[in-house]
N, C-alpha and C. Protein backbone atom coordinates (compact mmCIF):
# COMPACT_ATOMS: atom_id res chain seq x y z
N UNK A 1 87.47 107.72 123.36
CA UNK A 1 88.11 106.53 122.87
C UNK A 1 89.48 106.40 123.53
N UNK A 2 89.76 105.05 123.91
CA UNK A 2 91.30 104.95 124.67
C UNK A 2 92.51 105.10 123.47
N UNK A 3 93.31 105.61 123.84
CA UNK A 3 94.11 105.37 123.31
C UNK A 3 94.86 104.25 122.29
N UNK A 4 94.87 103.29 123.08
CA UNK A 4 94.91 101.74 122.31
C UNK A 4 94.10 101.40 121.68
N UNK A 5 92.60 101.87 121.90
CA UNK A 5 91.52 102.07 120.36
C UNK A 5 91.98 102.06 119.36
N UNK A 6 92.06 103.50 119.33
CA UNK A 6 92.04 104.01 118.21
C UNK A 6 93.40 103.72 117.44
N UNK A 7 94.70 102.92 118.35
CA UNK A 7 95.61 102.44 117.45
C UNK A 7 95.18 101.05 116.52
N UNK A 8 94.23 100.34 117.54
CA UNK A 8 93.67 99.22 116.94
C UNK A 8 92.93 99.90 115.87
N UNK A 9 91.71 100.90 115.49
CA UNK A 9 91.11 101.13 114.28
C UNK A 9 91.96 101.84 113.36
N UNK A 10 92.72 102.28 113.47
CA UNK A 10 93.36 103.33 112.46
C UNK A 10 93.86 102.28 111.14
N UNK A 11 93.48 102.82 110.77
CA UNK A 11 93.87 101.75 109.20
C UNK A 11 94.36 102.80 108.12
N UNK A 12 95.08 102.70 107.20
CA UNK A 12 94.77 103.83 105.77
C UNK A 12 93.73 103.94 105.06
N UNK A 13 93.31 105.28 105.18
CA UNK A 13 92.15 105.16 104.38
C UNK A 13 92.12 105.94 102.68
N UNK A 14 91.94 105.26 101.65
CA UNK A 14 92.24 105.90 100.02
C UNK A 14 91.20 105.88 99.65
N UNK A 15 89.52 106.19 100.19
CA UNK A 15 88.68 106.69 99.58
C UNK A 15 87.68 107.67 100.35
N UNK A 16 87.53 108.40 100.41
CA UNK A 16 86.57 109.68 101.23
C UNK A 16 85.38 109.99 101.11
N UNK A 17 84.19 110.21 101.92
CA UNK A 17 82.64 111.18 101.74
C UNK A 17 83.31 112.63 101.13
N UNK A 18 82.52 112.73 100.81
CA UNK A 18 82.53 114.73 100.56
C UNK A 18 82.16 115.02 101.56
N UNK A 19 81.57 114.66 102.83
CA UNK A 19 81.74 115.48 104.16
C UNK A 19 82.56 116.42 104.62
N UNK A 20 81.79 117.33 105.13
CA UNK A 20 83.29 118.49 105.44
C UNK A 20 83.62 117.66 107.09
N UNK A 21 85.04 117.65 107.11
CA UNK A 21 85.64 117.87 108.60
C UNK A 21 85.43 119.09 109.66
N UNK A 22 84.79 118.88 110.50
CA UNK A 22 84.15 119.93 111.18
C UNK A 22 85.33 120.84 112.04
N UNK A 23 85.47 121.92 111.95
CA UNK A 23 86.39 122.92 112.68
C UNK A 23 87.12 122.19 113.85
N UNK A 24 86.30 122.01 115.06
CA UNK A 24 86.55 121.83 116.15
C UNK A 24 87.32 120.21 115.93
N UNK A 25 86.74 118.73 114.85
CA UNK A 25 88.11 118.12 115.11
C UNK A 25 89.49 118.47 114.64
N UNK A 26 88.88 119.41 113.49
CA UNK A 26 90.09 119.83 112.77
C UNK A 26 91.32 120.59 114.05
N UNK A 27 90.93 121.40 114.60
CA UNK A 27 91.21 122.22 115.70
C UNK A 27 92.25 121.29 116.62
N UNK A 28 91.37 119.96 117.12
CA UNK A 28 92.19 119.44 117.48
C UNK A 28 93.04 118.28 117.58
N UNK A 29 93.10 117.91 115.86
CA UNK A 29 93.91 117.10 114.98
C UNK A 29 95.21 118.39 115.33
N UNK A 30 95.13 119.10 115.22
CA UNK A 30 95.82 120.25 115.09
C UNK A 30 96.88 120.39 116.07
N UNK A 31 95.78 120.72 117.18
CA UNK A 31 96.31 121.08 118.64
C UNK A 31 97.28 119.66 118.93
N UNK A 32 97.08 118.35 118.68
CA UNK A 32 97.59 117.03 119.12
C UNK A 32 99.26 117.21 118.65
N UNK A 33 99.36 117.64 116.99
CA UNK A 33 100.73 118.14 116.79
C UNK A 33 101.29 119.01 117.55
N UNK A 34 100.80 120.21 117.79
CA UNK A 34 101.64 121.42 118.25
C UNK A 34 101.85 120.42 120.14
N UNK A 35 101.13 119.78 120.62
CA UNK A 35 101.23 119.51 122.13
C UNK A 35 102.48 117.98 122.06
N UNK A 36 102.88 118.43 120.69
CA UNK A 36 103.67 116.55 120.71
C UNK A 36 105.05 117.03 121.15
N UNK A 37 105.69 115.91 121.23
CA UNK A 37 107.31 116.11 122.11
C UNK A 37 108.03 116.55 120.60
N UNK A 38 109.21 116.88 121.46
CA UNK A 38 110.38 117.61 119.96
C UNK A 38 111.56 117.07 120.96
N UNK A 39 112.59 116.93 119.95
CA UNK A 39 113.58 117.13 120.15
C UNK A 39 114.23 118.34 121.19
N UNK A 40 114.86 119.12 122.36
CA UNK A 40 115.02 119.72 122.71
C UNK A 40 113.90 120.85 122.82
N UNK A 41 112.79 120.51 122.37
CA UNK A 41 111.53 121.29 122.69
C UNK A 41 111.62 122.09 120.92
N UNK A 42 112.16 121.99 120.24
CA UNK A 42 112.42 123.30 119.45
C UNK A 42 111.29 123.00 118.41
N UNK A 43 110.47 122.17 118.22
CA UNK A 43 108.74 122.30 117.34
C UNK A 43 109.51 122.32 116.65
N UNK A 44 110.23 121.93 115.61
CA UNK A 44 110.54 122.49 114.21
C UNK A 44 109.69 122.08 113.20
N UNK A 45 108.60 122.12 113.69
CA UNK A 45 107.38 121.54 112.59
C UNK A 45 106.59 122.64 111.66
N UNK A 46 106.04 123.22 111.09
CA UNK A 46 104.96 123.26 110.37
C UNK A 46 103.95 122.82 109.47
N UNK A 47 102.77 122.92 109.99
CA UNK A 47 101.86 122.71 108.55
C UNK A 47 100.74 123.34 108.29
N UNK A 48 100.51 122.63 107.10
CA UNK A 48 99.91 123.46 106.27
C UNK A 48 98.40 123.09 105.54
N UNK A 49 97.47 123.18 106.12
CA UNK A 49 96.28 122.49 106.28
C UNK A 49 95.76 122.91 104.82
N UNK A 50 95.55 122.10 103.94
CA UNK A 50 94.58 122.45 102.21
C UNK A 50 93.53 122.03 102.17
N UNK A 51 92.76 122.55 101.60
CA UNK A 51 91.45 122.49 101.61
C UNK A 51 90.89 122.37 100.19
N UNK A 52 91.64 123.54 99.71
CA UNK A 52 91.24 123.89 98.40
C UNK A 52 91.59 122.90 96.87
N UNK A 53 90.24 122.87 96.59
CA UNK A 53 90.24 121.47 95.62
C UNK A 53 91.17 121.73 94.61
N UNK A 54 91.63 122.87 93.93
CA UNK A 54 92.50 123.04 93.13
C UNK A 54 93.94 122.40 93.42
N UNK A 55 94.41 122.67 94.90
CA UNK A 55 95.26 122.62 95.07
C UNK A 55 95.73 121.00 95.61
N UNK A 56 94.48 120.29 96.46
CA UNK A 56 94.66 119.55 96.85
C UNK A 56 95.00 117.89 95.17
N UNK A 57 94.13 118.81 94.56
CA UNK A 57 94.73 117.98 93.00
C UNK A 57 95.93 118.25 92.07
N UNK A 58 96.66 118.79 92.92
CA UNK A 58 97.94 119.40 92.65
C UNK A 58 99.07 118.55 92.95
N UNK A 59 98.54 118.58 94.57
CA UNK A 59 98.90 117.18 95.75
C UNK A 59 98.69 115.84 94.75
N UNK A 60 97.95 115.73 93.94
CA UNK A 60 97.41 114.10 94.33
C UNK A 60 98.51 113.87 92.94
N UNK A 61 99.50 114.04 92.46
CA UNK A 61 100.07 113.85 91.87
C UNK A 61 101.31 112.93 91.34
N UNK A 62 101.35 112.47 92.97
CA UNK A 62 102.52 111.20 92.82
C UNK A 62 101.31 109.45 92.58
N UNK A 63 101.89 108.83 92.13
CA UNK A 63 101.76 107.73 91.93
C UNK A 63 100.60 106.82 92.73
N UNK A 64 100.88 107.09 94.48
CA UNK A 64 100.35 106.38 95.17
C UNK A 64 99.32 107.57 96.05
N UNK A 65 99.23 108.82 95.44
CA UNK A 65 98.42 109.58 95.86
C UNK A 65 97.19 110.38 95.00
N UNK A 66 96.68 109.53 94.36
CA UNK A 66 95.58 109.99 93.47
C UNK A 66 94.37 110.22 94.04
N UNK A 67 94.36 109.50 95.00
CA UNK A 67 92.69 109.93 95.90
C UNK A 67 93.03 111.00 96.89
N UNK A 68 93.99 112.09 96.98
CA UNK A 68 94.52 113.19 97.59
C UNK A 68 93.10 113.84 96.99
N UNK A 69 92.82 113.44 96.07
CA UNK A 69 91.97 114.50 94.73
C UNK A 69 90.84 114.37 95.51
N UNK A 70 90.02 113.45 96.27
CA UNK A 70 88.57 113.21 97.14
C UNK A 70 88.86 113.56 98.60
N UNK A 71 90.43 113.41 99.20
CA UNK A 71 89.92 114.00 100.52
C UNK A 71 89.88 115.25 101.11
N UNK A 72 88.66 115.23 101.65
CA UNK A 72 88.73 117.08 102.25
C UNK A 72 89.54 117.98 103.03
N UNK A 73 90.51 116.96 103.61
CA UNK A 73 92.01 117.79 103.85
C UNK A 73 93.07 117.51 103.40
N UNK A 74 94.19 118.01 103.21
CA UNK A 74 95.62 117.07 103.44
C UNK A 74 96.31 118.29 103.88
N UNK A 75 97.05 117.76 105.10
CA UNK A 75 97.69 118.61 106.08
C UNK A 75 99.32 117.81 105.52
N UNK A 76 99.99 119.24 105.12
CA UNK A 76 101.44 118.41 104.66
C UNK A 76 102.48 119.09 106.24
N UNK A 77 103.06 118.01 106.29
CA UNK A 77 103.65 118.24 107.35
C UNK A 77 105.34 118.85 107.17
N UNK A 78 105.65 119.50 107.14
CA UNK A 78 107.10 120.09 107.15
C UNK A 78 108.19 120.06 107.96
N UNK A 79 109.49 120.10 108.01
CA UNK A 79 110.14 120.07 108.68
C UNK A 79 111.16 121.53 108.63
N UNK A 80 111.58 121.50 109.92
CA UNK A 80 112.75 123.38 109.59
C UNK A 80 113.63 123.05 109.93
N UNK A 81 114.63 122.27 108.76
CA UNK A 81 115.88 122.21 109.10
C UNK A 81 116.96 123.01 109.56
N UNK A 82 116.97 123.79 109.15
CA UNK A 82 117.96 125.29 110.05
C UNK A 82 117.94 124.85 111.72
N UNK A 83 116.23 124.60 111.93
CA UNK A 83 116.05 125.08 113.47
C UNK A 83 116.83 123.81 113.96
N UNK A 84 116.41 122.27 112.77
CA UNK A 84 116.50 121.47 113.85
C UNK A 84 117.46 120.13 112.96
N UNK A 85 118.55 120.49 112.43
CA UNK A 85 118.82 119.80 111.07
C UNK A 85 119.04 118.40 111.56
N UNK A 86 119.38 117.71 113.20
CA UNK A 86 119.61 116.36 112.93
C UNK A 86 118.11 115.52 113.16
N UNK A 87 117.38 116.20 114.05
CA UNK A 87 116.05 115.80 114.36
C UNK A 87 114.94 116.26 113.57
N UNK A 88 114.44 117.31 113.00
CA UNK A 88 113.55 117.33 112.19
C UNK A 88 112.66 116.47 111.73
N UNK A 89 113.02 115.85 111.11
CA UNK A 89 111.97 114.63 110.74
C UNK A 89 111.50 113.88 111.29
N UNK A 90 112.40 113.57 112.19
CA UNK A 90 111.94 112.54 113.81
C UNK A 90 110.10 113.35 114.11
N UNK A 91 110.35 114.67 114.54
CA UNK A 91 109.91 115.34 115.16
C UNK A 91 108.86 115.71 114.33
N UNK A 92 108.98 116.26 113.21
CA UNK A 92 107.81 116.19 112.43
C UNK A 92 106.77 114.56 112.05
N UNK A 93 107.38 113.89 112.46
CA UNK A 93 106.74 112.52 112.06
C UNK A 93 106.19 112.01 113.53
N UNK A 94 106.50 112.24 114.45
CA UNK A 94 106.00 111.91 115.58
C UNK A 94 104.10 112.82 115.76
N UNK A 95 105.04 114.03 115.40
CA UNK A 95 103.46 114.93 115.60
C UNK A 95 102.12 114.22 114.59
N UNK A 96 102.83 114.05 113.40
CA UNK A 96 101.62 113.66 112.07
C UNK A 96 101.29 112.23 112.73
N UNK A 97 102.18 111.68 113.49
CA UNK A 97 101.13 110.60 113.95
C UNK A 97 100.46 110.46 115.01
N UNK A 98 101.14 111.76 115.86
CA UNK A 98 99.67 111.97 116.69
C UNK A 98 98.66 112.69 116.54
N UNK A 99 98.43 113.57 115.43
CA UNK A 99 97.60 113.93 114.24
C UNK A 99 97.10 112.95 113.85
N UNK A 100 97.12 111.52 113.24
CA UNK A 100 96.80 110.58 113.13
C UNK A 100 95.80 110.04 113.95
N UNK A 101 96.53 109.49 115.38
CA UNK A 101 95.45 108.60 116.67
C UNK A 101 93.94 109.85 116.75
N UNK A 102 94.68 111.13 116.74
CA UNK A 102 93.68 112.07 117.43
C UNK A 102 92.47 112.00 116.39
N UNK A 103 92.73 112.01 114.70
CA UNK A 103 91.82 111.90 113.82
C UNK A 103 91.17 110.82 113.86
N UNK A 104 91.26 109.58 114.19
CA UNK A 104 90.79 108.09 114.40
C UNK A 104 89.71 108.14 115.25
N UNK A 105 90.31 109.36 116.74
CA UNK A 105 89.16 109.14 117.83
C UNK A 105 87.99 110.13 117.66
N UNK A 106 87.97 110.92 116.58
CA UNK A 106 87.58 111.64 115.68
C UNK A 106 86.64 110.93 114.62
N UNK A 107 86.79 109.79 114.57
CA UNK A 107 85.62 109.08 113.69
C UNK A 107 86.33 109.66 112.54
N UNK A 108 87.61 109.99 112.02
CA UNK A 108 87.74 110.76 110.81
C UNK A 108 88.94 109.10 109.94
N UNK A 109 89.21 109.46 108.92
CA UNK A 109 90.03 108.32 108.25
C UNK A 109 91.56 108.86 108.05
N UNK A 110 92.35 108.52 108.02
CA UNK A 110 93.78 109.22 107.57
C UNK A 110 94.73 108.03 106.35
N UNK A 111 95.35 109.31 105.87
CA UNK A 111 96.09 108.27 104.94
C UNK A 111 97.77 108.70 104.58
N UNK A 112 98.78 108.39 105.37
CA UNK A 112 99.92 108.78 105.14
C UNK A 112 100.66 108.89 103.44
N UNK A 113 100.96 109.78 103.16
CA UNK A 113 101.44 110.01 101.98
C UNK A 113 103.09 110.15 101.80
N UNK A 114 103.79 109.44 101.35
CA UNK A 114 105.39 109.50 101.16
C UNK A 114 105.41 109.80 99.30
N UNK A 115 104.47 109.81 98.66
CA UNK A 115 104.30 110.03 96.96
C UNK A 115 104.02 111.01 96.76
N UNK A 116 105.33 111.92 97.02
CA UNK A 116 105.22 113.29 96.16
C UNK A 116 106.82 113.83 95.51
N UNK A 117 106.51 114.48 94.89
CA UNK A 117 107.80 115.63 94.38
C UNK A 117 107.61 117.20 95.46
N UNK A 118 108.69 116.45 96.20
CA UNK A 118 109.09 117.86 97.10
C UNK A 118 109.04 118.62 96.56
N UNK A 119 109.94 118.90 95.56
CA UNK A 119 110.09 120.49 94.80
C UNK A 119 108.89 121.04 94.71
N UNK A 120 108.15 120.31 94.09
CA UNK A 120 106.48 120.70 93.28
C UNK A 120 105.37 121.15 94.53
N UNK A 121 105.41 120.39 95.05
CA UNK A 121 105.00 120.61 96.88
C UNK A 121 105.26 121.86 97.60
N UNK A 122 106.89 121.76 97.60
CA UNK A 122 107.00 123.06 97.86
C UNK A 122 106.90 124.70 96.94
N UNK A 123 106.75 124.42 95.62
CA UNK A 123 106.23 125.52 94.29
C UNK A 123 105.20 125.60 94.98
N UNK A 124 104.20 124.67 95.12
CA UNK A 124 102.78 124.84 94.77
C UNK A 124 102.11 125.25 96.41
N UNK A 125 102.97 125.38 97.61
CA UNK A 125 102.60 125.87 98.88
C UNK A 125 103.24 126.85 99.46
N UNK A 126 103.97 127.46 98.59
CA UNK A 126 105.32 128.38 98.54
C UNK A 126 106.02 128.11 100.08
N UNK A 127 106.50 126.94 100.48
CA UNK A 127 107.09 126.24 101.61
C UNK A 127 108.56 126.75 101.02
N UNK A 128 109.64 127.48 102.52
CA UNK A 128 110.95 128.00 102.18
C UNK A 128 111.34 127.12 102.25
N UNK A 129 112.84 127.53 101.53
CA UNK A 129 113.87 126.79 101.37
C UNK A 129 114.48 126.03 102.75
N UNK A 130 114.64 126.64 103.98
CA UNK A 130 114.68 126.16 105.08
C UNK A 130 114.23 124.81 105.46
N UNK A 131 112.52 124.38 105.30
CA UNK A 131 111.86 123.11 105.61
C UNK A 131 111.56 122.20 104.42
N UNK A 132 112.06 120.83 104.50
CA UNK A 132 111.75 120.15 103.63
C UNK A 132 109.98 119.47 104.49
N UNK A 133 109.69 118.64 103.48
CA UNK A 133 108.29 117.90 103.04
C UNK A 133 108.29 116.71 103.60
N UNK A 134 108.43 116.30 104.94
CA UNK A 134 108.46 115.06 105.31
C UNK A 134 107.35 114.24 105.20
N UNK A 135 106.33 114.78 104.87
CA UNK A 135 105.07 113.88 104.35
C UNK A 135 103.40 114.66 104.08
N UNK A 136 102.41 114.15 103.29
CA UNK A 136 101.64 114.17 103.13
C UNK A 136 100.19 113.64 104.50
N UNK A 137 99.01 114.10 105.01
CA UNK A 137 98.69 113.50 105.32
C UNK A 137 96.72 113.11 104.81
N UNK A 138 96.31 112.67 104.11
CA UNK A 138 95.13 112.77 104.08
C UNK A 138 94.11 112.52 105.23
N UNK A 139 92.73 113.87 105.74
CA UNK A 139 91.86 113.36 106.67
C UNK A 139 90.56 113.83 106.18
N UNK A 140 89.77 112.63 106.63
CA UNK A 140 88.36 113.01 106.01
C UNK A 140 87.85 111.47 106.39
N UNK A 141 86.42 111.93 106.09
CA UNK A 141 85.08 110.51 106.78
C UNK A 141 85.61 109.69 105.39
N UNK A 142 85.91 108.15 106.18
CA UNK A 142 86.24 107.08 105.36
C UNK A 142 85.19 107.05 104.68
N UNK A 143 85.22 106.50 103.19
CA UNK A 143 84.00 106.07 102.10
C UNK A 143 84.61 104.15 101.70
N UNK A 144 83.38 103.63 102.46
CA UNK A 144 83.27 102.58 101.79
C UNK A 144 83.97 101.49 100.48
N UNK A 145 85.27 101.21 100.06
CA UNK A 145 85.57 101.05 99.31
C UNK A 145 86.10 99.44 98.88
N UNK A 146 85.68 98.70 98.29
CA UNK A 146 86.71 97.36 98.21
C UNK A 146 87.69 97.35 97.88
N UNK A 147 88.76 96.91 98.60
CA UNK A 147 90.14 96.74 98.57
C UNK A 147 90.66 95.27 97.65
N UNK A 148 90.61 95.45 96.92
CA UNK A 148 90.80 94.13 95.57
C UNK A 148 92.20 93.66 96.20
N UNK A 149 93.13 94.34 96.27
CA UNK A 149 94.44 93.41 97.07
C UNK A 149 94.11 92.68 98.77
N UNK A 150 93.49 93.48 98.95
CA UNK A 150 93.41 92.76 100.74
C UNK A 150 92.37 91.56 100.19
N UNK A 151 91.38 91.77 99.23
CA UNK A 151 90.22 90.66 99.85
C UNK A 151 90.64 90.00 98.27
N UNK A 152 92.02 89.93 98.14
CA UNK A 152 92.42 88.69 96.89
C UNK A 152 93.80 87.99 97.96
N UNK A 153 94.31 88.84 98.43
CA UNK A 153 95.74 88.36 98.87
C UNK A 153 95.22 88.29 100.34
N UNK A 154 94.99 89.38 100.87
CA UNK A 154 94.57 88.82 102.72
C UNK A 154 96.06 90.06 103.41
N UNK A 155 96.10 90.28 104.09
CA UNK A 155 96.88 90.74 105.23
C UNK A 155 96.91 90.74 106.40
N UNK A 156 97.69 90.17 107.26
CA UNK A 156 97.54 90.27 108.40
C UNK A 156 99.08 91.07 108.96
N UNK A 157 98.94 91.31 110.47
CA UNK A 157 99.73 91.55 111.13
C UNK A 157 100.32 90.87 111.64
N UNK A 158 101.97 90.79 111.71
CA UNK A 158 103.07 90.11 111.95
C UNK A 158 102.68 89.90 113.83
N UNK A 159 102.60 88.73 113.99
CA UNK A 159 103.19 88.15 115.43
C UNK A 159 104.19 88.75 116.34
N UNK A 160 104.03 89.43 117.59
CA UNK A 160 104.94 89.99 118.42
C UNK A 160 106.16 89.61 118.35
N UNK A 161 106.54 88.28 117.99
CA UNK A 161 107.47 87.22 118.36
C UNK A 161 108.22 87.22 117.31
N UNK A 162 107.66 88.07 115.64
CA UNK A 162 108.65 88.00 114.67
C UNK A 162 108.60 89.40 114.71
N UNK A 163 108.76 90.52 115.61
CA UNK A 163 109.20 92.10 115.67
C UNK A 163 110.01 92.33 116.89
N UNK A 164 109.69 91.57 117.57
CA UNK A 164 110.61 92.21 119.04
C UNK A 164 111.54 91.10 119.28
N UNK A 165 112.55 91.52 119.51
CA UNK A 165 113.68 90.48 120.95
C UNK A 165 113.83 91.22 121.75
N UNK A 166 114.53 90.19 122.58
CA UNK A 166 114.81 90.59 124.13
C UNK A 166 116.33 90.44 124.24
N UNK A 167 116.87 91.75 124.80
CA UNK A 167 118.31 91.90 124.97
C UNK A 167 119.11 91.97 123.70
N UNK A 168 118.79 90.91 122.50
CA UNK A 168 119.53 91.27 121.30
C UNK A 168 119.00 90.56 120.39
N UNK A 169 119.28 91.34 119.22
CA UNK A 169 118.50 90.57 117.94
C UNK A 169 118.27 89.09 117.93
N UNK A 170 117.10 88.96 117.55
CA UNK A 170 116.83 87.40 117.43
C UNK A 170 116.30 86.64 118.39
N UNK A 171 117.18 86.98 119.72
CA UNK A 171 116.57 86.54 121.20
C UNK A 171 115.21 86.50 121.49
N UNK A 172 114.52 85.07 121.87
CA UNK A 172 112.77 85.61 121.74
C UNK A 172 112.75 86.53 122.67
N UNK A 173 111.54 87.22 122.81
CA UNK A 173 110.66 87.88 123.63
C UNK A 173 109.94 87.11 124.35
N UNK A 174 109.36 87.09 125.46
CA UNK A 174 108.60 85.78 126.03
C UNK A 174 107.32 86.86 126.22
């Protein structure tokens, strides 16, 4: 799959098969983070791949993350501030989204998570004091689901022409 594919299919996905994710994409959902750019090279990333249903319903605990509880992974992504305190998050968020494209071309679904209690996150994955929790990520085979807000309200994507200028705010883009 090209690249620009799989940015075109990637959508959020909040409902899952019980399919297991097979090693080898897992492997290299994986590998796509560790090969992503950093800040001065310094990776200050870790994560932390769950599996385990106990725990992953541990996860599903914020507000906008209740179907954490159906998907068969969630890889939380961390940051090590010590290593990397002004970039960190940059850097951890770049990788989870190329963790992201790589799961898409993967036939797999993903679902970014910002709905959690750090603290609890970090209790419940014994994550040091060093790296905070820059995000959640759910992956697993999309399940079929109706979306009652999209197919009552509709969404589309904003027009090139109301995100970009040229030279300075406001200025069209041609």
């Amino acid at each position: 799959m090209e690249v620009f594919d799989a940015i075109k299919l990637r959508k959020s996905v909040r409902a899952y098969d019980e399919k297991p994710v097979p090693e080898a994409a897992l492997a290299r959902i994986l590998e796509s983070a560790r090969i992503s750019p950093s800040a001065a090279n310094y990776q200050p990333w870790h994560f932390i791949v769950v599996k385990d249903k106990t725990r992953r319903e541990a996860l599903a605990g914020g507000a906008w993350a209740k179907f954490l509880k159906e998907s068969p992974i969630v890889i939380v992504g961390c940051g090590d501030k010590k290593k990397s305190p002004d970039w960190s998050t940059v850097d951890v968020t770049i990788a989870m989204q190329t963790m992201v494209l790589q799961a898409t071309s993967e036939g797999l679904g993903t679902c970014w998570i910002g709905s959690f209690e750090e603290d609890d996150v970090k209790a419940l994955l014994k994550i040091p004091k060093d790296f905070e929790v820059v995000a959640l990520l759910a992956v697993g085979y999309p399940r079929e689901k109706l979306d009652l807000v999209k197919a009552l309200v509709g969404k589309r994507r904003k027009d090139l022409g109301e995100i970009v200028s040229a030279e300075e705010f406001g200025k069209p883009f041609v």
